[in-house]
N, C-alpha and C. Protein backbone atom coordinates (compact mmCIF):
# COMPACT_ATOMS: atom_id res chain seq x y z
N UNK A 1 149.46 74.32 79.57
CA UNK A 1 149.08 75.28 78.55
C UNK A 1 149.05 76.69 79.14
N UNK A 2 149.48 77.77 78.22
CA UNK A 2 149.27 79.21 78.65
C UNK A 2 148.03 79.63 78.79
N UNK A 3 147.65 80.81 78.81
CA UNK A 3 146.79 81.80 78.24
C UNK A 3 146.49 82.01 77.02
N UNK A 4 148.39 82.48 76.57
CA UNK A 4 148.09 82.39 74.98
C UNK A 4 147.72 81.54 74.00
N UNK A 5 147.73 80.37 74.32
CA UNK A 5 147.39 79.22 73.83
C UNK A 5 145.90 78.91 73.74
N UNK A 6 145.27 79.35 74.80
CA UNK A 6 143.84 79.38 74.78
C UNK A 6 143.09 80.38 73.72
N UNK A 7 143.85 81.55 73.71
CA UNK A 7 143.23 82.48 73.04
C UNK A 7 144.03 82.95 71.90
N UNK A 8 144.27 82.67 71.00
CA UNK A 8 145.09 82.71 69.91
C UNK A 8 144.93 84.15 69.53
N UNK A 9 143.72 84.82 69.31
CA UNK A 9 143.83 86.01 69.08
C UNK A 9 142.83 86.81 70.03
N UNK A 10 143.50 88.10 70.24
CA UNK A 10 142.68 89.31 71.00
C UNK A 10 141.64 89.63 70.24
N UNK A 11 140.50 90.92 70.75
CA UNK A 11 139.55 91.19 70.00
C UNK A 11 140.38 92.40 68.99
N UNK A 12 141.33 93.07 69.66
CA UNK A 12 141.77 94.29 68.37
C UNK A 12 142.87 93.26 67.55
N UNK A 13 143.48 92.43 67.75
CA UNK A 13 143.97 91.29 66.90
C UNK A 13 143.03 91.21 66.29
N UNK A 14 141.61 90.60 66.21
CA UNK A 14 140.54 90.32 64.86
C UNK A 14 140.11 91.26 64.14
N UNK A 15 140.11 92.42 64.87
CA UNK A 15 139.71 93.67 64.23
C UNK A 15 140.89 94.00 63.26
N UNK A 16 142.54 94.10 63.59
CA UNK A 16 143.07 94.06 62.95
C UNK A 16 143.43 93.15 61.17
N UNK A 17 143.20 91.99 61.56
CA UNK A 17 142.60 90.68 61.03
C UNK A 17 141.81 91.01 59.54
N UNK A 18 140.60 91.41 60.78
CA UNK A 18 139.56 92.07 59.41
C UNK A 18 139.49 93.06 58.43
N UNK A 19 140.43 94.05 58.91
CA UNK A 19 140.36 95.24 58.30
C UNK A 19 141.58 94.85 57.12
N UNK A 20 142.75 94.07 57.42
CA UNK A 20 144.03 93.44 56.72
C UNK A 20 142.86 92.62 55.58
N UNK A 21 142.19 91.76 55.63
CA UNK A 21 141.57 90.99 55.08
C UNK A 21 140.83 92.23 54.27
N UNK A 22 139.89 92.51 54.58
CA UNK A 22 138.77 93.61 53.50
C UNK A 22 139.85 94.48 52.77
N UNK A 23 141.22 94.75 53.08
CA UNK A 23 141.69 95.88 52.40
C UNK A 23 142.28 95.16 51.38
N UNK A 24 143.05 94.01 51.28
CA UNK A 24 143.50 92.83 50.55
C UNK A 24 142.36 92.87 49.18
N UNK A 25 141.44 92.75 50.00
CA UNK A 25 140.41 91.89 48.95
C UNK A 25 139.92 92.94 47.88
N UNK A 26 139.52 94.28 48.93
CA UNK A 26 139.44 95.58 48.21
C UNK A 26 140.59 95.84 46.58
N UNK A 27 141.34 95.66 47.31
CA UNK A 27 142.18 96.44 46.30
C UNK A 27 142.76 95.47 45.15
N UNK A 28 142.84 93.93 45.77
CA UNK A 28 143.13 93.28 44.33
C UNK A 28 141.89 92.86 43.55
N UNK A 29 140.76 93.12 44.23
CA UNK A 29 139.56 93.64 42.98
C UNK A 29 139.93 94.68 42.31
N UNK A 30 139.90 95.29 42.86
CA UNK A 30 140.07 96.43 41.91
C UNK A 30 140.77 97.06 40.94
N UNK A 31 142.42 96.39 41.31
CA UNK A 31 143.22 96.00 40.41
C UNK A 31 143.08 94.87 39.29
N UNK A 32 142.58 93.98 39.94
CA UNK A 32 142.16 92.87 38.61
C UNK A 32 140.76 93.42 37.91
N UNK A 33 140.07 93.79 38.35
CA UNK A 33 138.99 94.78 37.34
C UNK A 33 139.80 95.43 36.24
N UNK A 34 140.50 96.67 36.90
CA UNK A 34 140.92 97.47 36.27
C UNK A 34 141.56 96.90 35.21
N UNK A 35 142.71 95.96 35.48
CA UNK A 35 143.74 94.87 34.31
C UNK A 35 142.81 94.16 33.34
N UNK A 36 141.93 93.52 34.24
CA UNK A 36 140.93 93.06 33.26
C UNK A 36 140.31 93.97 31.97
N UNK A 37 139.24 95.27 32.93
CA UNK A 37 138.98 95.73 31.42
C UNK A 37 139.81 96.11 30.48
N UNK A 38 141.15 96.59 31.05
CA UNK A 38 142.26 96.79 29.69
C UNK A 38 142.54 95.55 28.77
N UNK A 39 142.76 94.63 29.69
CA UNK A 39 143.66 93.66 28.23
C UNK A 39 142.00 92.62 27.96
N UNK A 40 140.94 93.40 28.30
CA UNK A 40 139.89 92.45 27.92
C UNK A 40 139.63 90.90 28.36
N UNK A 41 140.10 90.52 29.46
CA UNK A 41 140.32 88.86 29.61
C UNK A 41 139.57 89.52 31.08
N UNK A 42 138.59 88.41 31.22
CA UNK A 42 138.36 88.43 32.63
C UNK A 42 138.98 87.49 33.34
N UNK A 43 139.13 86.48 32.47
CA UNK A 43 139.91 85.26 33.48
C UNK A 43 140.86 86.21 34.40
N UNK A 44 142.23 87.21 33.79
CA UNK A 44 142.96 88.12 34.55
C UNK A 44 141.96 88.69 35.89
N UNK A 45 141.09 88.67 35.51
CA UNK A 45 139.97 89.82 36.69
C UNK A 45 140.40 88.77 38.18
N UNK A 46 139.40 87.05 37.28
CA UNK A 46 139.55 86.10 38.42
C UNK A 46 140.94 85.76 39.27
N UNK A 47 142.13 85.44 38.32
CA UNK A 47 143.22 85.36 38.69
C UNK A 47 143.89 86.04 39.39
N UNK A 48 143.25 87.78 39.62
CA UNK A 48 144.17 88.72 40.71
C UNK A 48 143.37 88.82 41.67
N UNK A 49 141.68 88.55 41.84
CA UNK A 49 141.08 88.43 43.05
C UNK A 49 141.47 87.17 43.79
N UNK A 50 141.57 85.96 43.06
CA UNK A 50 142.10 84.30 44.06
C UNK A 50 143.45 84.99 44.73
N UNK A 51 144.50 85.25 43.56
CA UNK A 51 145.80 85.46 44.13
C UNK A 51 145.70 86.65 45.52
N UNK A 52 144.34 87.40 45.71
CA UNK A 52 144.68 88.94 46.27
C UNK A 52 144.02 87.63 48.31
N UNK A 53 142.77 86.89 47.31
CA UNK A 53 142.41 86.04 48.15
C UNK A 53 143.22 85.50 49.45
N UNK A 54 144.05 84.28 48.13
CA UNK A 54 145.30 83.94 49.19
C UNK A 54 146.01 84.45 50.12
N UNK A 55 146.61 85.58 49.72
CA UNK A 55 147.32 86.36 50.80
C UNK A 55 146.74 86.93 51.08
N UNK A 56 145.52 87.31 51.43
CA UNK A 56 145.06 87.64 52.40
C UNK A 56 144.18 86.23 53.65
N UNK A 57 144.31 85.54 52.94
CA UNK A 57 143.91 84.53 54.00
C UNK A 57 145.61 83.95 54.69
N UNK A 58 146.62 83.93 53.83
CA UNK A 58 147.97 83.53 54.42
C UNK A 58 148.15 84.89 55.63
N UNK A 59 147.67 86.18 55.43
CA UNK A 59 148.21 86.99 56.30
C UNK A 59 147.25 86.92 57.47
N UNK A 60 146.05 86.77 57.94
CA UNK A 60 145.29 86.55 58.49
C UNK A 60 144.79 85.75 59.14
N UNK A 61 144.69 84.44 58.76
CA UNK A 61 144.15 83.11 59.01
C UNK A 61 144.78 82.60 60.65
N UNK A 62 146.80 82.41 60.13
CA UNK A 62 147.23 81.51 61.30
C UNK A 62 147.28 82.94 62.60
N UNK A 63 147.37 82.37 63.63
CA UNK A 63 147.59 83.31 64.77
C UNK A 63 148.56 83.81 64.81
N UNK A 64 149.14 84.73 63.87
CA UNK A 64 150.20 85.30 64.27
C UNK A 64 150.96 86.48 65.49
N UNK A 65 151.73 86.72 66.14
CA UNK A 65 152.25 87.99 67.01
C UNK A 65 151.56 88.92 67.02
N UNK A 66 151.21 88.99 65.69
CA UNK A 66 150.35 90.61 65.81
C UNK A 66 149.63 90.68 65.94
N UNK A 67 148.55 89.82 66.04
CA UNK A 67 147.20 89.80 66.65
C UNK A 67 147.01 89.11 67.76
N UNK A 68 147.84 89.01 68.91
CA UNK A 68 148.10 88.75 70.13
C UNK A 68 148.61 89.97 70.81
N UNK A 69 148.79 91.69 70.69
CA UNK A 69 149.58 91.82 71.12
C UNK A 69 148.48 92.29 72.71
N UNK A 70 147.45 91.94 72.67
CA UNK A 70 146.78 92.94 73.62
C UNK A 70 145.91 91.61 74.40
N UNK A 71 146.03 90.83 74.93
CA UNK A 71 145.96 89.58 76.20
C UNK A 71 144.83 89.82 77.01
N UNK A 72 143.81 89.01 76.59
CA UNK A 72 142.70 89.14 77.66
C UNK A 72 142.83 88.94 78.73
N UNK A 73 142.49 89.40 79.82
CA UNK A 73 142.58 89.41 81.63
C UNK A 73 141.51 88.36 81.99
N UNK A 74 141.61 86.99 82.49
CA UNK A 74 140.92 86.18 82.92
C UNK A 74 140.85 86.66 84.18
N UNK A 75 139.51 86.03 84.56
CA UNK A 75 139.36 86.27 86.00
C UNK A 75 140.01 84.91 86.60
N UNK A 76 140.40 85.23 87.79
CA UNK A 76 140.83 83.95 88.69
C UNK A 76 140.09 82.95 88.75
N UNK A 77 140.70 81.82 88.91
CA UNK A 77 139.92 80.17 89.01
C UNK A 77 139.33 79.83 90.71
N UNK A 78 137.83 79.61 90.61
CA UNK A 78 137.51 79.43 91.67
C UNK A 78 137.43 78.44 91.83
N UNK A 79 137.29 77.57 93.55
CA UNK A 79 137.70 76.33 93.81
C UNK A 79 136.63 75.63 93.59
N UNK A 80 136.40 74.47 93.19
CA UNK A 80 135.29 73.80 93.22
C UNK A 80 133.92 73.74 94.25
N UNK A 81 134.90 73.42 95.76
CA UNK A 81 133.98 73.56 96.51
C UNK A 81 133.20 75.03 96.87
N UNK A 82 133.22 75.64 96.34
CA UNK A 82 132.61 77.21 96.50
C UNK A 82 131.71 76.84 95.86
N UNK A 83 131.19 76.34 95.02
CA UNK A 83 130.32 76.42 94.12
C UNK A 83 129.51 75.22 94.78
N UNK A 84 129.89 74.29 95.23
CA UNK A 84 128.97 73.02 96.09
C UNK A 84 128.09 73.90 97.37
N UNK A 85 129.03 74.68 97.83
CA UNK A 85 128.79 74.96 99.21
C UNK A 85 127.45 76.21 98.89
N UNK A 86 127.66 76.91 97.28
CA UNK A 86 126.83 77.96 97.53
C UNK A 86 125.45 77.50 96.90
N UNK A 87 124.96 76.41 96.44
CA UNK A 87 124.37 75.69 95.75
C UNK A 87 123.35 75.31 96.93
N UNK A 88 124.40 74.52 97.94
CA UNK A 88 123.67 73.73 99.22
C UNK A 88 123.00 74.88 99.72
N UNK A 89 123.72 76.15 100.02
CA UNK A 89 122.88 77.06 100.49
C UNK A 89 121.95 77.63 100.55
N UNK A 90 121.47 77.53 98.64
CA UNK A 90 120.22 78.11 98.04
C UNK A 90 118.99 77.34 98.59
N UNK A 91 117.84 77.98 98.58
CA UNK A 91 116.64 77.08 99.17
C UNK A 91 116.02 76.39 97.96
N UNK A 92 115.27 75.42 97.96
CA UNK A 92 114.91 74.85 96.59
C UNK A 92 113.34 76.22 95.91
N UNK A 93 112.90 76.43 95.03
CA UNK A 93 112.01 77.19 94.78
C UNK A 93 110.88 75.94 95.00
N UNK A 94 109.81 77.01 95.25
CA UNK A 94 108.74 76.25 95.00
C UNK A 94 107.91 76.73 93.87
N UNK A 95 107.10 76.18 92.89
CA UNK A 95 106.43 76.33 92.20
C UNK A 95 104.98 76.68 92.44
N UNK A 96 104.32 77.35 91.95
CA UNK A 96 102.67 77.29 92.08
C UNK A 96 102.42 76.02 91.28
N UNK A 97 101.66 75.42 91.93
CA UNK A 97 100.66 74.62 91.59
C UNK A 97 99.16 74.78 90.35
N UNK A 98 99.14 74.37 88.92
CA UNK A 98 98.61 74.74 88.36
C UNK A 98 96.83 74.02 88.63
């Protein structure tokens, strides 16, 4: 497995994400409001917020390119025994006695 595979999206990938998502949602409210109070049907209101819904969850949701383009920097993999050896090293604490 990669990197990229681990991390499907960056943090300005989600930020991107989110802002794609709220602007979606923004505006086909507001368009289905608007349609709505003209032809008087709210069902229209509901029908352009689901539809504004969808694509914005189709544009957002899967991991796409564009919200990968900026790759988190892992730190290097340390060896197991480093971590045995620095463990053994520590002294045990002692507690006060209540």
């Amino acid at each position: 497995l990669t990197k990229r595979c681990l991390s499907p999206q960056d943090y300005k990938g989600q930020k991107l994400a989110e802002q794609i998502f709220q602007g979606i949602i923004l505006v086909s409210a507001v368009i289905g409001f608007i349609y709505g109070y003209i032809t008087e049907q709210f069902g229209w209101t509901v029908y352009i917020v689901m539809a504004g819904l969808a694509l914005s969850c189709l544009l957002t949701l899967p991991p796409w390119p564009m919200y990968r383009r900026n790759p988190l920097k892992w730190l290097p993999v340390q060896e197991s025994g480093t971590e045995e050896k620095k463990a053994a090293d520590r002294k045990p604490k002692r507690h006060a006695k209540s």
